[in-house]
Protein backbone atom coordinates (compact mmCIF):
# COMPACT_ATOMS: atom_id res chain seq x y z
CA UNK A 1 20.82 9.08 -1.89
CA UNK A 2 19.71 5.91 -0.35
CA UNK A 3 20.57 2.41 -1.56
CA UNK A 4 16.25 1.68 -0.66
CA UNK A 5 14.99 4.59 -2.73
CA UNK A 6 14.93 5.23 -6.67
CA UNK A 7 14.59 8.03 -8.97
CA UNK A 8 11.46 7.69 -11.22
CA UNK A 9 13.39 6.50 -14.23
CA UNK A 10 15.39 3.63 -12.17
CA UNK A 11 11.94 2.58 -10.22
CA UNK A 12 10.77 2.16 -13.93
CA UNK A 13 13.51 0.73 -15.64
CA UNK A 14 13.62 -1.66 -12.53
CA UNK A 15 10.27 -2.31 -12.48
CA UNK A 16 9.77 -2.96 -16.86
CA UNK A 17 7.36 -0.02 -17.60
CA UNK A 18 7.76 3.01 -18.84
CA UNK A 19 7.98 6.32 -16.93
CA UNK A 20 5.09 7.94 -18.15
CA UNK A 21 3.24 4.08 -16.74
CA UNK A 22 4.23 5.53 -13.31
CA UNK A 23 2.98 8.62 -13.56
CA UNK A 24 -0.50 7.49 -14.72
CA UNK A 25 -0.56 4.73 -11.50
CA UNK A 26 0.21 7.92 -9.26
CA UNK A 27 -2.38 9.45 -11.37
CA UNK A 28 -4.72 6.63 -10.62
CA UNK A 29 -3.62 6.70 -6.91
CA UNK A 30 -2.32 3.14 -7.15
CA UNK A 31 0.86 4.43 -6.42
CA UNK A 32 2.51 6.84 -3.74
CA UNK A 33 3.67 10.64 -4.63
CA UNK A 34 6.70 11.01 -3.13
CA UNK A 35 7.38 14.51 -1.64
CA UNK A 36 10.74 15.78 -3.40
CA UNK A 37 14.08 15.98 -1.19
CA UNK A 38 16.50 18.29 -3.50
CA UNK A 39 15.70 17.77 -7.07
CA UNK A 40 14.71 14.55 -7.65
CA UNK A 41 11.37 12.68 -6.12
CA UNK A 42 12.90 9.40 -4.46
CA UNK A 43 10.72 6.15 -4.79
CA UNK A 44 10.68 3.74 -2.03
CA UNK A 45 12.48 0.38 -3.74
CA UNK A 46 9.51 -2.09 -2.40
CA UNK A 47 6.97 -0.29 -5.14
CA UNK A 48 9.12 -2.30 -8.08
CA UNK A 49 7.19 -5.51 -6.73
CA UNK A 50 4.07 -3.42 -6.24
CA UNK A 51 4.33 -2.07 -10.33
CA UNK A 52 4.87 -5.71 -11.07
CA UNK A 53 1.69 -6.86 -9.44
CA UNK A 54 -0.20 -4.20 -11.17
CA UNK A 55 0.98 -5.59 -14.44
CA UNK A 56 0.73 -8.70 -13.38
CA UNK A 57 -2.82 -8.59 -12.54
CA UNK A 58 -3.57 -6.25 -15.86
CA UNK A 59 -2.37 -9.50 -17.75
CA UNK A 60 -4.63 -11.64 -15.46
CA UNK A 61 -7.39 -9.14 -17.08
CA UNK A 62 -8.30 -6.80 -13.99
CA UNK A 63 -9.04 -3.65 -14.70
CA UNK A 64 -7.07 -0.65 -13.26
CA UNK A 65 -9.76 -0.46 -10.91
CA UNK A 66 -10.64 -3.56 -9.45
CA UNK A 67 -6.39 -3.49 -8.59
CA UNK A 68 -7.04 -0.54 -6.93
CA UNK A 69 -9.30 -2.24 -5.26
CA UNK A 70 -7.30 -5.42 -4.19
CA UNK A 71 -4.37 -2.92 -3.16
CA UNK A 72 -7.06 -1.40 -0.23
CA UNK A 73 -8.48 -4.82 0.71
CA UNK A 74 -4.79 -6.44 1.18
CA UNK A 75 -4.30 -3.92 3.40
CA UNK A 76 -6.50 -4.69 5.61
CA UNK A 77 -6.05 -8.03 5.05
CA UNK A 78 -9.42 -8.84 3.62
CA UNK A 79 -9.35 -12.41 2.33
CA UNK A 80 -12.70 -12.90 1.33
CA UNK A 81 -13.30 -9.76 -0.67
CA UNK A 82 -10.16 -10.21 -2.39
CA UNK A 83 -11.56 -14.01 -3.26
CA UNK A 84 -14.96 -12.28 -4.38
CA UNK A 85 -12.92 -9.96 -6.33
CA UNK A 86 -11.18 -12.32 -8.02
CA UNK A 87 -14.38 -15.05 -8.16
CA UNK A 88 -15.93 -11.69 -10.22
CA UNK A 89 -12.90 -11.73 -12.78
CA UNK A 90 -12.94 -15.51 -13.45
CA UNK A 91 -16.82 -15.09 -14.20
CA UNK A 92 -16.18 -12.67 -16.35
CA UNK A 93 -13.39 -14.63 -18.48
CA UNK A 94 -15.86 -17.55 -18.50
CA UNK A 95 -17.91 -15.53 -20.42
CA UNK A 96 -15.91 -14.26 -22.53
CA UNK A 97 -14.17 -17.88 -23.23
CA UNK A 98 -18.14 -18.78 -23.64
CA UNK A 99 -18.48 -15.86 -26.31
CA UNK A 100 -14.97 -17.00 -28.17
CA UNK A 101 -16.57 -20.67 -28.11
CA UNK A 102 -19.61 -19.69 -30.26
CA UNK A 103 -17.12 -17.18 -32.38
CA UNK A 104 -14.95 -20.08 -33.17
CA UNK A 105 -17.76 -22.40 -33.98
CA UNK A 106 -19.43 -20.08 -36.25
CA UNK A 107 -16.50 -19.20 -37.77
CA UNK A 108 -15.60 -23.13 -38.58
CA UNK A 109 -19.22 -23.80 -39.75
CA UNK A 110 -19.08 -20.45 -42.23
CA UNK A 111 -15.60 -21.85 -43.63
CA UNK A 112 -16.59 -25.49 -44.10
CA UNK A 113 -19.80 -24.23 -45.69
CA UNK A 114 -18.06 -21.60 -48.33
CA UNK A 115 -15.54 -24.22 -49.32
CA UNK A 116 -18.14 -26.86 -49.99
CA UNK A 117 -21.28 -24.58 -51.79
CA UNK A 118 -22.08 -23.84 -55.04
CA UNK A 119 -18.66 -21.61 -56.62
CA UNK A 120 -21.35 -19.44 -58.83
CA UNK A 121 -22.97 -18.27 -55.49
CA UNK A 122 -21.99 -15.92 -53.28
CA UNK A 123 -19.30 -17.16 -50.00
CA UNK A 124 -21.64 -17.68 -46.91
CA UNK A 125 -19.63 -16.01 -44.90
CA UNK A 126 -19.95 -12.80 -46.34
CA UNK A 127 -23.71 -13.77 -46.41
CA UNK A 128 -24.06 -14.32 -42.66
CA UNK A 129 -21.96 -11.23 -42.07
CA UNK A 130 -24.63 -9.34 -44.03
């Protein structure tokens, strides 16, 4: 047993997922199948940092497969995809911030008008919702 490789449950415990979160990455080919030697499949100790990044970038909001997709392109060393990539994803939580913006607008207007109209009528927010 090397010092540089893992068993599946150490590579996870090291890394802060779960097992069965490894198995779906290998599933998803963002990470390696190790051939097993003996019993146990051994995990090469750099793919902690690579599990990280692929959390990492989950929480940044990239979807399983645009990582994949980042993990080919650094390979190769491809600066400006990655930076389109990543352009894509920031116009895409722009958006969404956009979308929030008018949710939490709406939302203020509906409660400022329910607390202030007529008690014998209905709320206006169940109205709008309607």
């Amino acid at each position: 047993m090397s010092a540089n490789t893992l068993t599946i449950g150490r590579l996870a415990r090291e890394a802060g997922v779960g097992i069965e979160t490894i198995r779906y990455y290998q599933k998803r080919q963002l990470l390696p199948v190790p051939t097993a030697k003996g019993a146990f499949r051994r995990y090469p100790r750099e793919l902690v940092t690579r599990i990280r990044f692929i959390k990492r970038s989950q929480e940044l909001g990239f979807t399983l497969d645009e990582i994949a997709q980042l993990l080919l392109l650094e390979k190769g060393g491809e600066r400006n995809a990655i930076r389109q990539v990543a352009m894509e994803r920031l116009q895409q939580i722009e958006l969404k911030l956009a979308d929030l913006k008018r949710m939490q607008e709406t939302l203020s207007t509906l409660i400022t008008s329910c607390k202030h109209s007529d008690q014998t009528l209905p709320c206006p927010i169940i109205q709008a919702i309607i």
